[in-house]
N, C-alpha and C. Protein backbone atom coordinates (compact mmCIF):
# COMPACT_ATOMS: atom_id res chain seq x y z
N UNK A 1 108.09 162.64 70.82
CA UNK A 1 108.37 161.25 70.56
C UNK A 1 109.07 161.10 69.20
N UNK A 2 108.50 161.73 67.89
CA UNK A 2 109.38 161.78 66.74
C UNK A 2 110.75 162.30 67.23
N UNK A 3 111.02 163.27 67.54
CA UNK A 3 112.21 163.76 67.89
C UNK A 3 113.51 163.08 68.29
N UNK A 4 112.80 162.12 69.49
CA UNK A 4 113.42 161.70 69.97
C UNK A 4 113.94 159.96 69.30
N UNK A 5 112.86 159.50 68.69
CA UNK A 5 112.78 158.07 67.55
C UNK A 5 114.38 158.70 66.40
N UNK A 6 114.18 160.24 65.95
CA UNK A 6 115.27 160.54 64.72
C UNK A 6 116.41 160.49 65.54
N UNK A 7 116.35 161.14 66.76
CA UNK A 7 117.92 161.25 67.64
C UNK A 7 118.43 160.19 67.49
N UNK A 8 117.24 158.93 68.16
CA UNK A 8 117.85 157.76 68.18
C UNK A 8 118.54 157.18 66.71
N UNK A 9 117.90 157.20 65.68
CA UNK A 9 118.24 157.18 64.11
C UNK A 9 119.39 157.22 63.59
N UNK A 10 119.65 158.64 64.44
CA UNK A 10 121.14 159.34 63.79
C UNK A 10 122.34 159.08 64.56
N UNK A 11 121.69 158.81 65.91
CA UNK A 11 122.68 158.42 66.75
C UNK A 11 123.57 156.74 66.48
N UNK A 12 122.39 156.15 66.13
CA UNK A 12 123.25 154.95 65.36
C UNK A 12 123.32 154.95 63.92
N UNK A 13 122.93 155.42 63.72
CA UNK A 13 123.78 155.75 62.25
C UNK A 13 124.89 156.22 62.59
N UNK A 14 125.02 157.16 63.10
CA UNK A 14 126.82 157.91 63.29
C UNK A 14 127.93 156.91 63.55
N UNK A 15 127.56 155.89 64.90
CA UNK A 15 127.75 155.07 65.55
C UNK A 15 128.34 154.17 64.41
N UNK A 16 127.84 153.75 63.32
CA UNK A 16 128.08 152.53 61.83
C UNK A 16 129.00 153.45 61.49
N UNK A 17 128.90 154.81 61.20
CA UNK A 17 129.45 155.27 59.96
C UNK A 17 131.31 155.40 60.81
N UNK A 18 131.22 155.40 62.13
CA UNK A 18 132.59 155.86 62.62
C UNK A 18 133.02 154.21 62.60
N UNK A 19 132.03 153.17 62.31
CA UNK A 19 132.88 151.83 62.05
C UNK A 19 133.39 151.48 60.97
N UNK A 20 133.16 152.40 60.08
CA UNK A 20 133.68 152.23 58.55
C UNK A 20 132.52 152.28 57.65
N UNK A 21 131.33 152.37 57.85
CA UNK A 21 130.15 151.80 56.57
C UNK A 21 129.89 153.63 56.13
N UNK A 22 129.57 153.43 55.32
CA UNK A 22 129.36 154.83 54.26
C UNK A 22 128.13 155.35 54.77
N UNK A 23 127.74 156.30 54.53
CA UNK A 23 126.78 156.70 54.71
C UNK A 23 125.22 156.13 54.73
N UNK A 24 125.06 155.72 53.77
CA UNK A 24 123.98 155.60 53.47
C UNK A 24 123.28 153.25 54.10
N UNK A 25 124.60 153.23 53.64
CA UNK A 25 124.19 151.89 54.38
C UNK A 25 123.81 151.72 55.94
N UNK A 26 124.90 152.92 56.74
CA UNK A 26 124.69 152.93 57.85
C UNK A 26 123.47 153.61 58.30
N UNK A 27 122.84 154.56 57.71
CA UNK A 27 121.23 155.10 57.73
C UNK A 27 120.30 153.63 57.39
N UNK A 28 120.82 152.85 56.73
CA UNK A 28 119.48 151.67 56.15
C UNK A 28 120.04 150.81 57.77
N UNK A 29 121.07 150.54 57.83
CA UNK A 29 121.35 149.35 58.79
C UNK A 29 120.20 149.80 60.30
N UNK A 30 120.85 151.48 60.57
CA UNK A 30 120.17 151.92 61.60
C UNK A 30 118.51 151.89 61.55
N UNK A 31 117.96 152.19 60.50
CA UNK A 31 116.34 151.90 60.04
C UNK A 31 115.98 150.61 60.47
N UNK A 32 116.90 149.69 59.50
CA UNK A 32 116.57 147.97 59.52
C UNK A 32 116.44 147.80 61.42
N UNK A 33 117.77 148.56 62.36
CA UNK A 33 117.67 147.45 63.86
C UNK A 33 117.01 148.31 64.65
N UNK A 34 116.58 149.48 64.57
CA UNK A 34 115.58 150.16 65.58
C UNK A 34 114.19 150.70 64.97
N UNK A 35 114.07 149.65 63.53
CA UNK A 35 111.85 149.87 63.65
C UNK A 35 111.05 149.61 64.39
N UNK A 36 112.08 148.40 64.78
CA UNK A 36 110.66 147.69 65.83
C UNK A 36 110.60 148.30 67.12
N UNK A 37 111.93 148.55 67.83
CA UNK A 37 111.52 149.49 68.89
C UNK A 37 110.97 150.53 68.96
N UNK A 38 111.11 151.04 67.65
CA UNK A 38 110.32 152.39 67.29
C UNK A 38 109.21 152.49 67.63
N UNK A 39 108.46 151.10 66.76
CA UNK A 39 107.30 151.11 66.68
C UNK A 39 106.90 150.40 67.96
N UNK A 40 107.30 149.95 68.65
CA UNK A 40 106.75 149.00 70.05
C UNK A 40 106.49 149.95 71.17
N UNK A 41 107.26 151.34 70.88
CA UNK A 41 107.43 152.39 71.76
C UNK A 41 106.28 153.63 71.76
N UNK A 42 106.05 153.24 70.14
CA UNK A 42 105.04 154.26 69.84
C UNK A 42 103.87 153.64 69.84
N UNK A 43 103.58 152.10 69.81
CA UNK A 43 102.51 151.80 69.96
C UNK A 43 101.86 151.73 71.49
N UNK A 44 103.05 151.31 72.84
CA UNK A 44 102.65 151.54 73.83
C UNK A 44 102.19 152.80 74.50
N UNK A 45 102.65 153.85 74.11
CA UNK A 45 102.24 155.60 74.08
C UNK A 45 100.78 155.40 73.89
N UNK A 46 100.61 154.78 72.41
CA UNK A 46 99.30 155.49 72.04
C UNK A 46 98.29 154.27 73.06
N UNK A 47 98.50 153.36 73.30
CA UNK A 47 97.94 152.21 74.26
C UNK A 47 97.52 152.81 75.51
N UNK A 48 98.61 153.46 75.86
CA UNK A 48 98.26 154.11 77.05
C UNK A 48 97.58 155.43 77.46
N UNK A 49 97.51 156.41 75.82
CA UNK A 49 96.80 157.56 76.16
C UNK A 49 95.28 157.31 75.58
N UNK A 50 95.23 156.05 75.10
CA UNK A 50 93.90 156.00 74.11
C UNK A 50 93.07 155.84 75.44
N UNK A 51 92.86 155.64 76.47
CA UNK A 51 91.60 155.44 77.43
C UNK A 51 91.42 157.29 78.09
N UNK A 52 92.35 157.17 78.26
CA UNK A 52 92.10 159.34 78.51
C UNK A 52 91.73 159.62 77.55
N UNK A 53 92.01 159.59 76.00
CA UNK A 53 91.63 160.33 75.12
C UNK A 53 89.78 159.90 74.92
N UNK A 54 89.74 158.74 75.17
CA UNK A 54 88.14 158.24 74.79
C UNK A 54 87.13 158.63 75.83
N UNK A 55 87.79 158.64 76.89
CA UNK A 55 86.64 159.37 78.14
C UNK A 55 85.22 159.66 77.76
N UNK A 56 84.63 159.11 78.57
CA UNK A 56 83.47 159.84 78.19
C UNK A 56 82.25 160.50 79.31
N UNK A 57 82.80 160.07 79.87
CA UNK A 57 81.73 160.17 81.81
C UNK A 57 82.68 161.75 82.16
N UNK A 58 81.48 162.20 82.20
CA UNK A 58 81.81 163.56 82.41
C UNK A 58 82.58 164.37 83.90
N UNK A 59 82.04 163.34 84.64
CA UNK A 59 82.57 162.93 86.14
C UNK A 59 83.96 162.86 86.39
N UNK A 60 84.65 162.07 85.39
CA UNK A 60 86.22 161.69 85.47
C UNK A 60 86.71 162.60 85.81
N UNK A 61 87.78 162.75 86.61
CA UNK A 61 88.65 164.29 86.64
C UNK A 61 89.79 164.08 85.66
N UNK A 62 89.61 162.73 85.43
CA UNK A 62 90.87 162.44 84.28
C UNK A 62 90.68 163.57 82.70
N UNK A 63 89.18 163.41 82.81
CA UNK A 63 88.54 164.25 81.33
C UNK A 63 88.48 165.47 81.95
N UNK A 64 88.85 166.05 83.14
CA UNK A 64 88.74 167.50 82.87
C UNK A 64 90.34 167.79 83.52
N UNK A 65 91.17 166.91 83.21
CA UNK A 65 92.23 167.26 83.52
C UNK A 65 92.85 167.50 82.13
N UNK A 66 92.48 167.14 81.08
CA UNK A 66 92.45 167.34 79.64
C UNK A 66 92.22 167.97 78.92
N UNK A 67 91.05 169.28 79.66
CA UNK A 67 90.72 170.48 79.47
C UNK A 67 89.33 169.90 78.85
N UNK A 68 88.73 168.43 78.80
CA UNK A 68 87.15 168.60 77.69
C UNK A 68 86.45 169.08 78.32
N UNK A 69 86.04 169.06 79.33
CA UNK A 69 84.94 170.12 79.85
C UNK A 69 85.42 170.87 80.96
């Protein structure tokens, strides 16, 4: 998921910098218009793995598909 959040990063950054903006503005511009998707993307991830990760009924096959017991 990081990996892929920097691709996105650099990919519009490049994107500014071949429109004329210098370097470094075009790294802040790209920061400033994709945090929030960043973060909306990474918060739904963790939304969605937090009920597998909390398991607790030993029964689930979800929790032993996870390797806890």
């Amino acid at each position: 998921m990081v990996t892929k959040n920097g691709i996105l990063l650099v990919d519009f950054a490049n994107r500014r910098m071949r429109e004329g903006l210098d370097r470094v503005l075009a790294m802040r511009e790209a920061a400033r218009e994709r945090f929030r998707p960043i973060i909306m993307t990474t918060m739904a991830m963790i939304a969605g793995m937090l009920p597998l990760a909390l398991v607790l009924d030993r029964a689930l096959p979800a929790a032993r598909s996870l390797g806890r017991w």
